[in-house]
PDB file of N, CA and C in Angstrom:
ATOM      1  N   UNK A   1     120.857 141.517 127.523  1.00  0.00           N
ATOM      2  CA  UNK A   1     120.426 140.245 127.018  1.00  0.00           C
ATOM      3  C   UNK A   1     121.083 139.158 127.870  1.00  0.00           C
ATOM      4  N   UNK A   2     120.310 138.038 128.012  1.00  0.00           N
ATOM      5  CA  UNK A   2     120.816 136.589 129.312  1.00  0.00           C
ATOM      6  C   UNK A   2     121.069 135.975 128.253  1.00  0.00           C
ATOM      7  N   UNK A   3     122.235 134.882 128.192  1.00  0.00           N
ATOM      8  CA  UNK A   3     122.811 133.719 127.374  1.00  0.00           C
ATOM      9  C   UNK A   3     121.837 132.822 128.149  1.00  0.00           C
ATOM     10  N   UNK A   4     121.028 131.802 128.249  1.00  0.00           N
ATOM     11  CA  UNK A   4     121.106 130.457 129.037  1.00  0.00           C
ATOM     12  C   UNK A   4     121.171 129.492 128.115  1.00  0.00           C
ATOM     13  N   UNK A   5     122.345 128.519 128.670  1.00  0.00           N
ATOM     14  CA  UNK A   5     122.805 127.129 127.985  1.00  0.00           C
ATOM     15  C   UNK A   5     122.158 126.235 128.788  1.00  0.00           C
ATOM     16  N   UNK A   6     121.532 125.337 127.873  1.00  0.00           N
ATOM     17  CA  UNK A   6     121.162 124.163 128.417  1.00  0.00           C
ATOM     18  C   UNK A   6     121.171 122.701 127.860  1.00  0.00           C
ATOM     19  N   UNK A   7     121.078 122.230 128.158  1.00  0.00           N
ATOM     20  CA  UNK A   7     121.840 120.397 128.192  1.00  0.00           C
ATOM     21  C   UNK A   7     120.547 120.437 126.876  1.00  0.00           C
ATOM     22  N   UNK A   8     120.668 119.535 126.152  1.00  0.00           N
ATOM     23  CA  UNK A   8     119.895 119.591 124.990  1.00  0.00           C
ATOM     24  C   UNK A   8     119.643 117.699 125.512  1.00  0.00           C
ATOM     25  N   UNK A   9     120.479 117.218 126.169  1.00  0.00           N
ATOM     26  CA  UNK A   9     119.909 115.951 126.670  1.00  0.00           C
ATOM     27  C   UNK A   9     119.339 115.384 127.730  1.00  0.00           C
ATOM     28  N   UNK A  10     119.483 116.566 129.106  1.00  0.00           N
ATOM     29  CA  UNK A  10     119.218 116.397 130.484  1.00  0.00           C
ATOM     30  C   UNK A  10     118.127 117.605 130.460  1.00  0.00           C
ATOM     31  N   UNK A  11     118.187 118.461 129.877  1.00  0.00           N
ATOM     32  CA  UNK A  11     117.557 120.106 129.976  1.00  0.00           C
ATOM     33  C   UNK A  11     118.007 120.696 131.379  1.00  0.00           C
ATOM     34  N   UNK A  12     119.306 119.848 131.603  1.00  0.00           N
ATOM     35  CA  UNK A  12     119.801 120.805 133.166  1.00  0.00           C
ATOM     36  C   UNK A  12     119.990 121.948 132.583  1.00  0.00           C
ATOM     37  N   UNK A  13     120.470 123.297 133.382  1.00  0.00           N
ATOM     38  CA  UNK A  13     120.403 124.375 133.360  1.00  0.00           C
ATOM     39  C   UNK A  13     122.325 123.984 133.196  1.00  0.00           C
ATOM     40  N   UNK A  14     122.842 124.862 132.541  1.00  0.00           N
ATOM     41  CA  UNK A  14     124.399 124.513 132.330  1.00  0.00           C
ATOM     42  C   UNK A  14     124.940 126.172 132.964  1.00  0.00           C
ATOM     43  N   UNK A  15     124.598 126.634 132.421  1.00  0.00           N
ATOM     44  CA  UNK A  15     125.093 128.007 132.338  1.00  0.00           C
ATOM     45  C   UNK A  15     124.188 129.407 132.097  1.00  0.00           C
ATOM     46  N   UNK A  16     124.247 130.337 133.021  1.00  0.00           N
ATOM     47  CA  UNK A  16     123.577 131.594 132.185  1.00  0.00           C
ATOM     48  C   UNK A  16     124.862 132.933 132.395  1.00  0.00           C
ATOM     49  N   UNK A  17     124.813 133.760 130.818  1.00  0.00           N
ATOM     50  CA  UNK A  17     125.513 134.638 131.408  1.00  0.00           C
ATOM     51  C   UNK A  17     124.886 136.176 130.420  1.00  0.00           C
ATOM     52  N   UNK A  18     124.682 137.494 131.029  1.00  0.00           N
ATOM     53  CA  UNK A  18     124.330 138.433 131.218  1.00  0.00           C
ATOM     54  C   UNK A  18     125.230 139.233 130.431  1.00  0.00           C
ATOM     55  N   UNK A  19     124.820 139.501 129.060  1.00  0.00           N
ATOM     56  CA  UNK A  19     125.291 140.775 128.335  1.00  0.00           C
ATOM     57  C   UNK A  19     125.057 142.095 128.388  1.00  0.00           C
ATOM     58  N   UNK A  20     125.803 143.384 127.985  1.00  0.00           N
ATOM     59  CA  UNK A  20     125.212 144.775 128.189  1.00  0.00           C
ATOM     60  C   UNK A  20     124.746 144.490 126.900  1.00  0.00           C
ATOM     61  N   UNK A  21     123.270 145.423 127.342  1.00  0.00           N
ATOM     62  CA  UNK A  21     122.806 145.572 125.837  1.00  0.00           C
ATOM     63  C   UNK A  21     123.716 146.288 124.712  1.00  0.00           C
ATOM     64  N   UNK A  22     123.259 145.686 123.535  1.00  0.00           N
ATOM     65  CA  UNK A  22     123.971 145.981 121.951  1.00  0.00           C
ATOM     66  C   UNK A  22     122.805 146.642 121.492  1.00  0.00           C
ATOM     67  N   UNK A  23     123.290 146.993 120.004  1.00  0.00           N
ATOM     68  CA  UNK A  23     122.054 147.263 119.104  1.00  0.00           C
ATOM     69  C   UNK A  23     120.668 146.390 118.735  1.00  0.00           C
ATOM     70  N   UNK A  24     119.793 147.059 118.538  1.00  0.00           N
ATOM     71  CA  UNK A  24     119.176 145.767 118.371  1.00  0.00           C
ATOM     72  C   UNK A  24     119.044 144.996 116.584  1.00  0.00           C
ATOM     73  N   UNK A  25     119.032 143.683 116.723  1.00  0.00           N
ATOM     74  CA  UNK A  25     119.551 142.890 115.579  1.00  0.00           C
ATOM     75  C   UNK A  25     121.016 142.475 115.749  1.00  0.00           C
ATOM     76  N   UNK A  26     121.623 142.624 116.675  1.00  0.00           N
ATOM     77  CA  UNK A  26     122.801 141.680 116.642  1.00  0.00           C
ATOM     78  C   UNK A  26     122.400 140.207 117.029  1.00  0.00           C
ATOM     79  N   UNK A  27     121.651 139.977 117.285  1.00  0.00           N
ATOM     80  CA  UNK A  27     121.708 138.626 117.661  1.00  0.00           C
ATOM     81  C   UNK A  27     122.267 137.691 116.561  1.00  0.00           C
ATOM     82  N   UNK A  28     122.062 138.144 114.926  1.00  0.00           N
ATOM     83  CA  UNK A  28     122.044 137.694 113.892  1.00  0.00           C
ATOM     84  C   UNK A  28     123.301 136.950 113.994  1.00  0.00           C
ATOM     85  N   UNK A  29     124.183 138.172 114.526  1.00  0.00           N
ATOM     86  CA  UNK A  29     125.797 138.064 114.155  1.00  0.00           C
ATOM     87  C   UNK A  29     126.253 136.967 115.177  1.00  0.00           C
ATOM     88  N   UNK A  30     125.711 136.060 116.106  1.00  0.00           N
ATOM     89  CA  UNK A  30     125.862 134.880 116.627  1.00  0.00           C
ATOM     90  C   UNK A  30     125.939 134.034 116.346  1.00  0.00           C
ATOM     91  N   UNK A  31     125.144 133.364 115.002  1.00  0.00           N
ATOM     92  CA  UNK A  31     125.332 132.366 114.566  1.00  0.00           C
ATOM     93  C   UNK A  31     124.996 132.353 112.626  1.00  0.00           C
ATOM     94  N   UNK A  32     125.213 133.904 112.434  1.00  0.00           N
ATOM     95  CA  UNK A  32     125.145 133.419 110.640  1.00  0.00           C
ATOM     96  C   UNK A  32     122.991 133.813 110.433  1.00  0.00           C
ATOM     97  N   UNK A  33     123.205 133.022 109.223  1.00  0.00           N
ATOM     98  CA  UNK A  33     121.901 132.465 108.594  1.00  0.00           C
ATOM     99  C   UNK A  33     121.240 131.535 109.409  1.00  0.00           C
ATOM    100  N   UNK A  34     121.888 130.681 109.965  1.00  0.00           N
ATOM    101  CA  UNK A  34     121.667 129.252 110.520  1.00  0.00           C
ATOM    102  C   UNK A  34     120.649 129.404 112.151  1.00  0.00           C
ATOM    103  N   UNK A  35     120.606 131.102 112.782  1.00  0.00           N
ATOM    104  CA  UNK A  35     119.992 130.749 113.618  1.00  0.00           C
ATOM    105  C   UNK A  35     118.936 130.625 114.173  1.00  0.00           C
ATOM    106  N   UNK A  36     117.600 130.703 113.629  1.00  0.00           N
ATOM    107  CA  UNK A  36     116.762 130.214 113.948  1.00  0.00           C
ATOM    108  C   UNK A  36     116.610 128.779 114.084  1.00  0.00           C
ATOM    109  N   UNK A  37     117.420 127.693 113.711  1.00  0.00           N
ATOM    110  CA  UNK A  37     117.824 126.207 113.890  1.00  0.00           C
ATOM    111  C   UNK A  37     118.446 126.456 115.073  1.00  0.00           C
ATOM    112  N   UNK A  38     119.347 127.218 115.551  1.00  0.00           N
ATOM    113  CA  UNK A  38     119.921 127.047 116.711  1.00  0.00           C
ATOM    114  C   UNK A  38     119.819 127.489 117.649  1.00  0.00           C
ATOM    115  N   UNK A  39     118.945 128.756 117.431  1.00  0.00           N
ATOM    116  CA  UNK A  39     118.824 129.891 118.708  1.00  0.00           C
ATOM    117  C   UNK A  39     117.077 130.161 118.763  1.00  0.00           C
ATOM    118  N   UNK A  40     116.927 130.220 119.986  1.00  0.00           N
ATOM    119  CA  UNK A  40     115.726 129.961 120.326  1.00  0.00           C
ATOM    120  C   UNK A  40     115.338 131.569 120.948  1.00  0.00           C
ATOM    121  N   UNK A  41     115.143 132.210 120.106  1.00  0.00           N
ATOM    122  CA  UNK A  41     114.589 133.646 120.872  1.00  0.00           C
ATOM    123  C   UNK A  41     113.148 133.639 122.080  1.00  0.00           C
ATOM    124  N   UNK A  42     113.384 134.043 123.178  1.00  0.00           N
ATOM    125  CA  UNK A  42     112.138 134.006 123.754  1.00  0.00           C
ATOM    126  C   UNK A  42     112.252 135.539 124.561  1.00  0.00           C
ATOM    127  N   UNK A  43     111.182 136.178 124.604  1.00  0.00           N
ATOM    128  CA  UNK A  43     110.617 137.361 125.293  1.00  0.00           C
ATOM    129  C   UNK A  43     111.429 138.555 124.440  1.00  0.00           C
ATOM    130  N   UNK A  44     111.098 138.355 123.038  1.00  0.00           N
ATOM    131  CA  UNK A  44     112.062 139.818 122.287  1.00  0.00           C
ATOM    132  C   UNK A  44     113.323 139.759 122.417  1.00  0.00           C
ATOM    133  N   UNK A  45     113.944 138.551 122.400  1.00  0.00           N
ATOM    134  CA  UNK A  45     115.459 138.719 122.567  1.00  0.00           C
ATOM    135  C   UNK A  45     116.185 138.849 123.331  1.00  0.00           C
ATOM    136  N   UNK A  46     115.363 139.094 124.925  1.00  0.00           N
ATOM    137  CA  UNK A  46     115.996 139.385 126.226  1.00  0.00           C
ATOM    138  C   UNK A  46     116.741 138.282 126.432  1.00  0.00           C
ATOM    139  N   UNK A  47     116.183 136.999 126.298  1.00  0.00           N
ATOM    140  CA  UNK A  47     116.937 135.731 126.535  1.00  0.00           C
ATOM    141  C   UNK A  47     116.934 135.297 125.828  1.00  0.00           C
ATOM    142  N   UNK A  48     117.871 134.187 125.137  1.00  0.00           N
ATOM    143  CA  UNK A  48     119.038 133.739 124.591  1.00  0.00           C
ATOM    144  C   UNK A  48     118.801 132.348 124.550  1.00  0.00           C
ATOM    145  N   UNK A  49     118.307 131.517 124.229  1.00  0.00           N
ATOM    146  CA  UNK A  49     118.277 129.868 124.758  1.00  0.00           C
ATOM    147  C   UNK A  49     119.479 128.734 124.014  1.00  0.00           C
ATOM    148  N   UNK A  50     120.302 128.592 124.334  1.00  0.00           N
ATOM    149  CA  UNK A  50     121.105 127.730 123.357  1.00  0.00           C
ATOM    150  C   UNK A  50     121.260 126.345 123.845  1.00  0.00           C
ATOM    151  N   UNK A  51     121.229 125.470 122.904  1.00  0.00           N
ATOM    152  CA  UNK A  51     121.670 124.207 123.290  1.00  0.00           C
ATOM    153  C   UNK A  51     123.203 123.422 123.436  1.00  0.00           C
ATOM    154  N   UNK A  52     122.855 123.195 124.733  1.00  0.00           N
ATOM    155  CA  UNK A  52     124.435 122.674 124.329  1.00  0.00           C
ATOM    156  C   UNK A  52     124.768 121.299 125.464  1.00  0.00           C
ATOM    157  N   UNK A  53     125.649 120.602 125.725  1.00  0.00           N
ATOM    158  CA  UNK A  53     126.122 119.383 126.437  1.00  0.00           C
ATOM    159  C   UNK A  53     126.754 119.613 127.626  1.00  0.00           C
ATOM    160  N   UNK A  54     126.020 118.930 128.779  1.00  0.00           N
ATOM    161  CA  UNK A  54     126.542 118.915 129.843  1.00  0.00           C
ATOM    162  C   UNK A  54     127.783 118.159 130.233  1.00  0.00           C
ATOM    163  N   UNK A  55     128.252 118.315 131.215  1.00  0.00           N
ATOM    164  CA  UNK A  55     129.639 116.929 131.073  1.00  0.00           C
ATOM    165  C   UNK A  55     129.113 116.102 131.542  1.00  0.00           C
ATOM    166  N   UNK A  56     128.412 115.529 132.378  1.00  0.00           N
ATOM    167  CA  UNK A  56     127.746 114.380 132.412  1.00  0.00           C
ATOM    168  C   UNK A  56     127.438 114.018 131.531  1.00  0.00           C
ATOM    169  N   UNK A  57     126.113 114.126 130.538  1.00  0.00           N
ATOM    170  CA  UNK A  57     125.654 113.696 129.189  1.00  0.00           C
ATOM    171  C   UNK A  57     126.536 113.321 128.224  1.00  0.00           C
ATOM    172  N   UNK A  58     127.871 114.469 128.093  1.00  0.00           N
ATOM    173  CA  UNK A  58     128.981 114.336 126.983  1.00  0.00           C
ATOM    174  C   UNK A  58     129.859 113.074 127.491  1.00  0.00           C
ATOM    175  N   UNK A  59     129.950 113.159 128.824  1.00  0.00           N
ATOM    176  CA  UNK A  59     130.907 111.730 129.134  1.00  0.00           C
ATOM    177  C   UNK A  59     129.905 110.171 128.994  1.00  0.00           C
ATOM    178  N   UNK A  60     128.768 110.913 129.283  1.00  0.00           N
ATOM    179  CA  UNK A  60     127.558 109.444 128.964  1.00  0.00           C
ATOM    180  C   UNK A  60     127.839 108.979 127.628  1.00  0.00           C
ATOM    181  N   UNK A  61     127.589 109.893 126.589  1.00  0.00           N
ATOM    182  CA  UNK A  61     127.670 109.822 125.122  1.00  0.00           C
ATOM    183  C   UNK A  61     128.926 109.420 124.555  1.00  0.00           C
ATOM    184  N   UNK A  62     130.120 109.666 124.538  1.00  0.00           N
ATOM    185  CA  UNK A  62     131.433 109.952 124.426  1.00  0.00           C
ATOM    186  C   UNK A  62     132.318 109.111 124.702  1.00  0.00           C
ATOM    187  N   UNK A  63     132.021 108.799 126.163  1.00  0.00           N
ATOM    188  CA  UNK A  63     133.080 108.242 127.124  1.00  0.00           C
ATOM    189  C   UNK A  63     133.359 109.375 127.731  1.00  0.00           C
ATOM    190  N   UNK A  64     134.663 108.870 128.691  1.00  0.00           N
ATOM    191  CA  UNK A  64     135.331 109.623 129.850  1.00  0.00           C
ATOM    192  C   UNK A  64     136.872 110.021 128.969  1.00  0.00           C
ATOM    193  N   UNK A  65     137.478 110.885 129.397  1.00  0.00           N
ATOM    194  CA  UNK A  65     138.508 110.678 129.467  1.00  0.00           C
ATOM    195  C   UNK A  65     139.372 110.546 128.573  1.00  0.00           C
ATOM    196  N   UNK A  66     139.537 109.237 128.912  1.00  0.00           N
ATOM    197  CA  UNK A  66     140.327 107.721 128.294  1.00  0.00           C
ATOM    198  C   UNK A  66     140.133 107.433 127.094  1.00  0.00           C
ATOM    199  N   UNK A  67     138.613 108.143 126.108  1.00  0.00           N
ATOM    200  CA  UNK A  67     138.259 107.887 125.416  1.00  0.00           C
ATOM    201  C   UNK A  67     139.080 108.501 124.516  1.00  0.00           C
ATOM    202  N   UNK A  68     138.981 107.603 122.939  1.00  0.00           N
ATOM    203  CA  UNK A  68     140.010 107.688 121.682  1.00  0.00           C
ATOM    204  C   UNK A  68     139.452 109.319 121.272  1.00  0.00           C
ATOM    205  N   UNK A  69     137.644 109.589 121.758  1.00  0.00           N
ATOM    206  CA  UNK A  69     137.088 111.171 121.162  1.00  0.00           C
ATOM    207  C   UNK A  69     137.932 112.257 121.801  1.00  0.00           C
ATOM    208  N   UNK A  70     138.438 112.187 123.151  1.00  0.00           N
ATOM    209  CA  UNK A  70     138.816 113.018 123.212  1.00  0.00           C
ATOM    210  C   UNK A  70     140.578 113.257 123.563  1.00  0.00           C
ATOM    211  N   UNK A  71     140.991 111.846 122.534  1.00  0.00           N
ATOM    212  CA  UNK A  71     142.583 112.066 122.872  1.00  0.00           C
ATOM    213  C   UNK A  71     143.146 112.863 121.625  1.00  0.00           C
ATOM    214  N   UNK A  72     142.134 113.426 120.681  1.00  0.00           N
ATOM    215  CA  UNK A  72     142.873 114.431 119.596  1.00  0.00           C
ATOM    216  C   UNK A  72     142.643 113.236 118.420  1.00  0.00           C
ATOM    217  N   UNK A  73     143.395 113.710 117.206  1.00  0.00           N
ATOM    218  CA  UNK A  73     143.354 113.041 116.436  1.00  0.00           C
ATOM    219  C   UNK A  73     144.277 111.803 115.761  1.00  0.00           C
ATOM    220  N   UNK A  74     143.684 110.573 115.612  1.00  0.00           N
ATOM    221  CA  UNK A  74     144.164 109.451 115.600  1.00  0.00           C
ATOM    222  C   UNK A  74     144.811 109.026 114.073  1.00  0.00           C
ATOM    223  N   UNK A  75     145.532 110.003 113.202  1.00  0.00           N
ATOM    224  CA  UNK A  75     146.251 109.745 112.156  1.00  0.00           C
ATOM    225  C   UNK A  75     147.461 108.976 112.302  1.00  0.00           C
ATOM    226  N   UNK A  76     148.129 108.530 111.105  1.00  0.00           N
ATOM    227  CA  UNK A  76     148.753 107.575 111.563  1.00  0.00           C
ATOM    228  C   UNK A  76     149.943 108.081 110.649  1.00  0.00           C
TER     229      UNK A  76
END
């Protein structure tokens, strides 16, 4: 089975990565109940489609850096 991640805001290609096959029906155990909202089966399960954020997009969205999102949490 192929993982491919892709930018859910650019649809760049982020990542693909290549599992040995499992049983079949594990896919389930990836994400719960929840994945048909998240996982996009195409060609019987061979591939994998997930969405996810590029660093470009995430620093577009977010900020860079510097930003308060990604200095941890701001309790006081």
């Amino acid at each position: 089975m192929k993982l491919v991640y892709v930018c859910e805001c650019c649809d760049s290609l982020i990542k693909e990565v290549s599992l040995t096959d499992g049983p079949p029906g594990k896919t389930a155990d990836l994400t719960g109940p929840g994945q048909p909202d998240i996982i996009s089966l195409n060609g019987g399960a061979e591939r994998v489609v997930l969405p996810a954020l590029c660093d470009d997009c995430r620093e577009m969205l977010y900020g860079g850096p510097e930003s308060t999102y990604f200095s941890g949490p701001a309790l006081h």
